[in-house]
Structures are given as structure tokens and as C-alpha cells.
Protein backbone atom coordinates (compact mmCIF):
# COMPACT_ATOMS: atom_id res chain seq x y z
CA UNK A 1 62.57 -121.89 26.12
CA UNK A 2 61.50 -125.35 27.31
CA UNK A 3 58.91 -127.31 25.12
CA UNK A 4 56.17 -126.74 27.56
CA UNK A 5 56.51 -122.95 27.54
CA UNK A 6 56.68 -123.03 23.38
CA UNK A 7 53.40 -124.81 23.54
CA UNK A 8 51.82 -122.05 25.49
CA UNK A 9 50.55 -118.90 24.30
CA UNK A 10 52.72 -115.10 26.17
CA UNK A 11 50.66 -114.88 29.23
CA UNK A 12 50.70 -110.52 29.63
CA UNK A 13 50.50 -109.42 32.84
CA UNK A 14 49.58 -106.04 34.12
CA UNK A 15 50.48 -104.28 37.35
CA UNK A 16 48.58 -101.69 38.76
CA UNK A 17 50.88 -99.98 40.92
CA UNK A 18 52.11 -96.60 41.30
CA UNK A 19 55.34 -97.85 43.19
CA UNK A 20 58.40 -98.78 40.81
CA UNK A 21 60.29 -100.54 42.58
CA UNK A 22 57.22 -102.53 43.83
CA UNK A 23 56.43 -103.22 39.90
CA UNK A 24 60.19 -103.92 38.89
CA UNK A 25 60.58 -106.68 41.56
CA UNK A 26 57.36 -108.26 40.47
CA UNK A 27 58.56 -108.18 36.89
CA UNK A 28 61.90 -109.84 37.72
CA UNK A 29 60.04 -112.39 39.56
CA UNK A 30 57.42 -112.98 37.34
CA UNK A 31 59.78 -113.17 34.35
CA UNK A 32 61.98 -116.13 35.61
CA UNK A 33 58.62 -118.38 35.57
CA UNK A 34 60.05 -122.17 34.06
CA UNK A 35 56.36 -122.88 33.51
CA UNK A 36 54.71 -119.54 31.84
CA UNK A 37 56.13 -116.76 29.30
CA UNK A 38 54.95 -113.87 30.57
CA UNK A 39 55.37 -110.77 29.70
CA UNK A 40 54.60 -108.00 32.68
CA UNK A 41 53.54 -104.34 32.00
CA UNK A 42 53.30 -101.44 34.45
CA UNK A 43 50.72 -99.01 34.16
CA UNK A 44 50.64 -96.54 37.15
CA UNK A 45 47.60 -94.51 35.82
CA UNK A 46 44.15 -95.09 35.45
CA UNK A 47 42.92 -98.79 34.36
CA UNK A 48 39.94 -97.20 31.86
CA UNK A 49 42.14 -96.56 29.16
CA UNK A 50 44.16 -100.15 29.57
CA UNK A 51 40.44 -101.76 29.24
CA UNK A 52 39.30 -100.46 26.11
CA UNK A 53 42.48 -101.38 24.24
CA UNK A 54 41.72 -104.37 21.33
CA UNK A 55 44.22 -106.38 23.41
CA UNK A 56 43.34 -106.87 27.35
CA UNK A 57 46.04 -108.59 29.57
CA UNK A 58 45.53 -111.86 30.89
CA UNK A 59 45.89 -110.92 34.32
CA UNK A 60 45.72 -108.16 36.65
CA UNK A 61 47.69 -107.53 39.48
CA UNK A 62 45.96 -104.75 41.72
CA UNK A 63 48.33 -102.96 44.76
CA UNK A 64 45.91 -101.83 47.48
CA UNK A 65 48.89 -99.81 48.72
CA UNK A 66 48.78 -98.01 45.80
CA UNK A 67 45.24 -98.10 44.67
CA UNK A 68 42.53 -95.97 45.85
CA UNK A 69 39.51 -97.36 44.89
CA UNK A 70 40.29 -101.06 44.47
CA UNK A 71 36.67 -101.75 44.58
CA UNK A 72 35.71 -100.10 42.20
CA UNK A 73 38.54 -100.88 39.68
CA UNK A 74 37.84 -104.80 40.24
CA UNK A 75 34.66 -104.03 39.25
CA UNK A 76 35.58 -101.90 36.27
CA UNK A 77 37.99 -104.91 35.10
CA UNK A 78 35.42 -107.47 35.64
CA UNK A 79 32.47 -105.92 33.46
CA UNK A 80 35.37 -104.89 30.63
CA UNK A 81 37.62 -107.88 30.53
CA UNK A 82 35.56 -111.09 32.09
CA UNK A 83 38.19 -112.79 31.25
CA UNK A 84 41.09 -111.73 32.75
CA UNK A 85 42.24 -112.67 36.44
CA UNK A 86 42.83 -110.56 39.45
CA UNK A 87 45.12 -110.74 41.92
CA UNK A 88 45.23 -108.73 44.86
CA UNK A 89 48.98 -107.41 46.21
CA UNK A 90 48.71 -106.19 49.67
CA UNK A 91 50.40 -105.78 52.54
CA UNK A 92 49.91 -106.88 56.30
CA UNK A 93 48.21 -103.39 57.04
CA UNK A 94 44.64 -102.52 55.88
CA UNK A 95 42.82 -105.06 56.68
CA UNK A 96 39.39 -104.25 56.00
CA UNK A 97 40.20 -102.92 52.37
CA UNK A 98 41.68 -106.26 51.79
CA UNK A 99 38.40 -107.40 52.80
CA UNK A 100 36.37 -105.24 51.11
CA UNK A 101 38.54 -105.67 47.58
CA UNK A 102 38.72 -109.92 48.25
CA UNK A 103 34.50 -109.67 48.13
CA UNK A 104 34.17 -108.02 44.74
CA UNK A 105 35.36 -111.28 43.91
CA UNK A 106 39.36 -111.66 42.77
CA UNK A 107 41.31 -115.04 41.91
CA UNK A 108 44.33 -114.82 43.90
CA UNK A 109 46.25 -112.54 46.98
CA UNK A 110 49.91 -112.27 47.23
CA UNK A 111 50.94 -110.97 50.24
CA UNK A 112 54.25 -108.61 50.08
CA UNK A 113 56.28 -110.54 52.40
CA UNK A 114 55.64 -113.57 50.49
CA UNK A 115 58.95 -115.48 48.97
CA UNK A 116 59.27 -115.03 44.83
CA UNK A 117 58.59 -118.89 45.04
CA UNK A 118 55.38 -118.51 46.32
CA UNK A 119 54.46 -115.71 44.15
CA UNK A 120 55.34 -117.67 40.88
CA UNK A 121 53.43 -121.01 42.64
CA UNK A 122 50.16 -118.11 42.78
CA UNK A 123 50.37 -116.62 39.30
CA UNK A 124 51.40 -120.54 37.57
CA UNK A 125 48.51 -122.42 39.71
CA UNK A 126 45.91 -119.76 37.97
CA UNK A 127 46.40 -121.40 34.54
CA UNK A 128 48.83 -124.43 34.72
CA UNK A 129 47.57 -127.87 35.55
CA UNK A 130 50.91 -129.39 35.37
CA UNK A 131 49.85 -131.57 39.24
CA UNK A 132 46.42 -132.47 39.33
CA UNK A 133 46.25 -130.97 43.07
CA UNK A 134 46.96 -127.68 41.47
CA UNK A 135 43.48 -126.03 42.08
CA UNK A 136 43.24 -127.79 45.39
CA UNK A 137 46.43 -126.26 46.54
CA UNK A 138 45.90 -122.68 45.21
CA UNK A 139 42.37 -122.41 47.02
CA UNK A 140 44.84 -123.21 50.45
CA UNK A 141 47.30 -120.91 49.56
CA UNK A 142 44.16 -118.58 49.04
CA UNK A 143 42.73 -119.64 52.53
CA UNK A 144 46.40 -119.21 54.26
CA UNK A 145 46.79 -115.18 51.67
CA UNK A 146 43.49 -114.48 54.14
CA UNK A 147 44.54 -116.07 57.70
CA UNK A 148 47.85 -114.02 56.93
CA UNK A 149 46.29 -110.77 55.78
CA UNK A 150 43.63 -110.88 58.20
CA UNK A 151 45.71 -112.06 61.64
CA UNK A 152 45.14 -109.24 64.42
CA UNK A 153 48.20 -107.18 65.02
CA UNK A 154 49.40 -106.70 68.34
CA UNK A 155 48.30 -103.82 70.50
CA UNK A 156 51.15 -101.09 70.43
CA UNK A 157 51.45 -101.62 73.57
CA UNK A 158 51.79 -105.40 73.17
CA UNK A 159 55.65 -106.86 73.06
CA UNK A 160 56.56 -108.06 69.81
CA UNK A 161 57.27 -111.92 69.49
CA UNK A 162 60.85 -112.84 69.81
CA UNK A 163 63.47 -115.57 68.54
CA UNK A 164 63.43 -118.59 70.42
CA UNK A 165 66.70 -119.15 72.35
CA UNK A 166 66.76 -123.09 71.29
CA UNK A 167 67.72 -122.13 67.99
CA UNK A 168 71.30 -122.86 66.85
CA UNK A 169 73.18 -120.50 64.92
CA UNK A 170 72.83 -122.61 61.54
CA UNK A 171 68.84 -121.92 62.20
CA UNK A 172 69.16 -118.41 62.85
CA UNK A 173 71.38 -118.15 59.81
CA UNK A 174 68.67 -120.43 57.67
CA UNK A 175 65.87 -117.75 59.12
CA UNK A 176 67.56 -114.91 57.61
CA UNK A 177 68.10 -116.30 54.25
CA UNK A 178 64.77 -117.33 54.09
CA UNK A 179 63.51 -113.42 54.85
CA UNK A 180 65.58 -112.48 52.11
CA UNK A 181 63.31 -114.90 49.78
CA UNK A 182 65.63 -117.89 49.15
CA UNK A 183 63.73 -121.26 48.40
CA UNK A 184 65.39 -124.41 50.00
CA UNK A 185 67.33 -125.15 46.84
CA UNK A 186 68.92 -121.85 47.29
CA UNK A 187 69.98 -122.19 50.69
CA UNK A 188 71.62 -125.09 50.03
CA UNK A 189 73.47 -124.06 47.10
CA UNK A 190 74.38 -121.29 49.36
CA UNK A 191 75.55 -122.92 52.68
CA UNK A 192 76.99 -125.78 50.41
CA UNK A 193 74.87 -128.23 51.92
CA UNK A 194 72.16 -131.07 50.97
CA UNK A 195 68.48 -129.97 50.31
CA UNK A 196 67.57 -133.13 52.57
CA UNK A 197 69.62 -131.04 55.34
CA UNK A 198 67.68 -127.88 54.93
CA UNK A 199 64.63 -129.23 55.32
CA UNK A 200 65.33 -130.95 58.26
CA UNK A 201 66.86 -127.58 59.60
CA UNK A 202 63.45 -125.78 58.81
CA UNK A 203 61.23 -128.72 60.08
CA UNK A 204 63.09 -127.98 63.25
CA UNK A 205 62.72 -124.34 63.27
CA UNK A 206 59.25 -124.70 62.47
CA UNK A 207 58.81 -126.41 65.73
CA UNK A 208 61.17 -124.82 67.69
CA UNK A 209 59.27 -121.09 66.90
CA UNK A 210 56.22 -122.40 66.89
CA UNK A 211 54.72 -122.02 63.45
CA UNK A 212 53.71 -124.88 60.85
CA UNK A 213 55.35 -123.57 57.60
CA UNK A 214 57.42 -120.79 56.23
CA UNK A 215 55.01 -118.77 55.43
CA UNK A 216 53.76 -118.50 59.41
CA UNK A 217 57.80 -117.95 59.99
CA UNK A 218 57.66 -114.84 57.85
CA UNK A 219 55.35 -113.23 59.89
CA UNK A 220 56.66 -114.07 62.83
CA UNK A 221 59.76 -112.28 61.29
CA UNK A 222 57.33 -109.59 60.18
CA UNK A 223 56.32 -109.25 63.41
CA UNK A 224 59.35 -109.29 65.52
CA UNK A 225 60.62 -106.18 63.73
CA UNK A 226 64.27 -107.83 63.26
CA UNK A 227 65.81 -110.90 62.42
CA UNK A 228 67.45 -113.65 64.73
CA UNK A 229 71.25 -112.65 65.84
């Protein structure tokens, strides 16, 4: 454990989800935090009973795939444990429960085609201040959670985007590791090649597809409905 995280009290983290495999990814993401210790707990039924324990967790992480009343358990959690955080897990579909959920007032959103490095970057920026941009940058990420979640779909009978044919095969090869959720150090270590030389590669992928950063790219990969051949 690095001195930073020995100086910091177990951060306990509880996800509200009903889907397991949705919960154990979290976990495994959550748990390889460099900044935190955390320690993440699944609890698929009812919140009531989790909010009169002596012990609340820190933070709350709410699937509105999975949760019916989201509403009305943000509310529940916020007159029971003021001082835990919320954070909203949804998906690209649903828009106006995302909405609805985001005005009972929450602290973060973490969308499900996000990369684990931008899921940590959420969870960390809620109580770190290890850059002094930290806040400034979550309330963007925040801003960009929305413009994601909120984006109109395409009408059905609209043709999805597709994979510019600029792109050299490196790119399309980049593109796909990067859907799997590989940061840039990982693609790199992967492709045995410099970081330097994959960010250049997604600077010009950025521009070749049209989008400003990877989180845009993912859904345009979201929305293509495959992945660049």
C-alpha cells in the first residue's frame, strides 16, 4: 500500500445493482484504485435496511438499469446518510430517468461505456485533491456524463455512423483496444510502442472521425454497432 493510501481512511463503497456481473466489474475496477482503499459491497435488495445500519458507506453507486425507483431511493439516501455520495451508473438508453434521477441532486454519473480509467478518475476526484484542478475537472467530466447521456439517438430509420476510410490499420487497431477499455499506457505496452506514439495515433483519429476526445470516440463506437475492420 503506498504512503498516501495508509494515510487515508477504507473508503466503502456500495452498489446498488441487481446485475452481477455489472457489480463484479465495478468491484475489480474500483479495487485497483493507486489513490483510494476501497472496499466495494453489493447489495441487490432494498437500500432501507443498508441505511439504518450504525455504519453507512461512503458512497453510493445507484444502476438505473437496475433500479426502479431511483428517485425515490436518492432521496431515501440523502435524508438517512447526508453524508454519503451518489453516483449515478447508467446507460445510453433512458434518458429522461437519467434526468429525472440527476435532479434529485447526485455527485457524479458514470456512463457504462466509459473506460475503467475514467471511472476510477470519477470515484478518486469525489474525495482526492491530489491536482488542484481536481473539482474543476470532475464538474466537466460531469457536464460531458450529461452531453453523453443525453445526445439524441438516431431515428431507427436513420443509418448508423460509420468508420472513416482515412484511417490506417494501426488506428483501426488503436480504436478497438480502446473499446475494450485500455488507457494509452496500455496500448503501448501492448503494441510495444512509445506512449508519445499513441497519442499522436489518437490525436489523429480524433480528427480523422470527427470527435474531440475518447470519450466522443466511444460513442461513436457505441453508435456504429461494430468496430473498425
Amino acid at each position: 500500500m503506498s504512503v498516501a493510501n495508509s494515510a487515508m481512511p477504507t473508503l466503502t463503497i456500495a452498489i446498488l445493482s441487481t446485475q452481477w456481473l455489472v457489480w463484479l466489474g465495478l468491484q475489480k475496477i474500483l479495487e485497483t484504485s493507486s489513490t483510494l482503499p476501497i472496499v466495494v459491497h453489493r447489495y441487490p435488495g432494498r437500500v432501507s435496511e443498508l441505511l439504518q445500519a450504525e455504519s453507512r458507506p461512503d458512497l453510493f453507486i445507484l444502476d438505473l438499469e437496475t433500479e426502479r425507483d431511483a428517485a425515490g431511493t436518492i432521496n431515501e439516501i440523502r435524508e438517512y446518510a447526508p453524508a454519503s455520495k451518489i453516483v449515478l451508473l447508467c446507460g445510453l438508453e433512458g434518458q429522461a430517468r437519467t434526468r429525472e434521477a440527476f435532479a434529485c441532486g447526485v455527485d457524479g454519473i458514470i456512463l457504462k461505456v466509459q473506460p475503467p480509467e475514467v471511472v476510477l478518475a470519477v470515484i478518486e476526484g469525489l474525495y482526492t485533491t491530489v491536482k488542484p484542478r481536481r473539482s474543476e475537472e470532475r464538474e466537466g467530466a460531469m457536464k460531458l456524463d450529461l452531453e453523453l447521456s443525453f445526445t439524441k439517438r438516431a431515428e431507427p430509420t436513420s443509418s448508423p455512423p460509420t468508420w472513416p476510410d482515412a484511417l490506417t490499420e494501426r488506428e483501426r487497431e488503436i480504436i478497438r483496444l480502446v473499446e475494450q477499455g485500455l488507457s494509452n499506457k496500455d496500448i503501448a505496452y501492448k503494441l510495444s510502442i512509445s506512449d508519445s506514439t499513441v497519442r499522436h495515433h489518437m490525436t489523429s483519429i480524433f480528427d480523422k472521425v470527427g470527435v474531440p476526445n475518447r470519450q466522443k470516440l466511444l460513442l461513436h463506437a457505441h453508435r456504429s454497432r461494430s468496430t473498425p475492420v
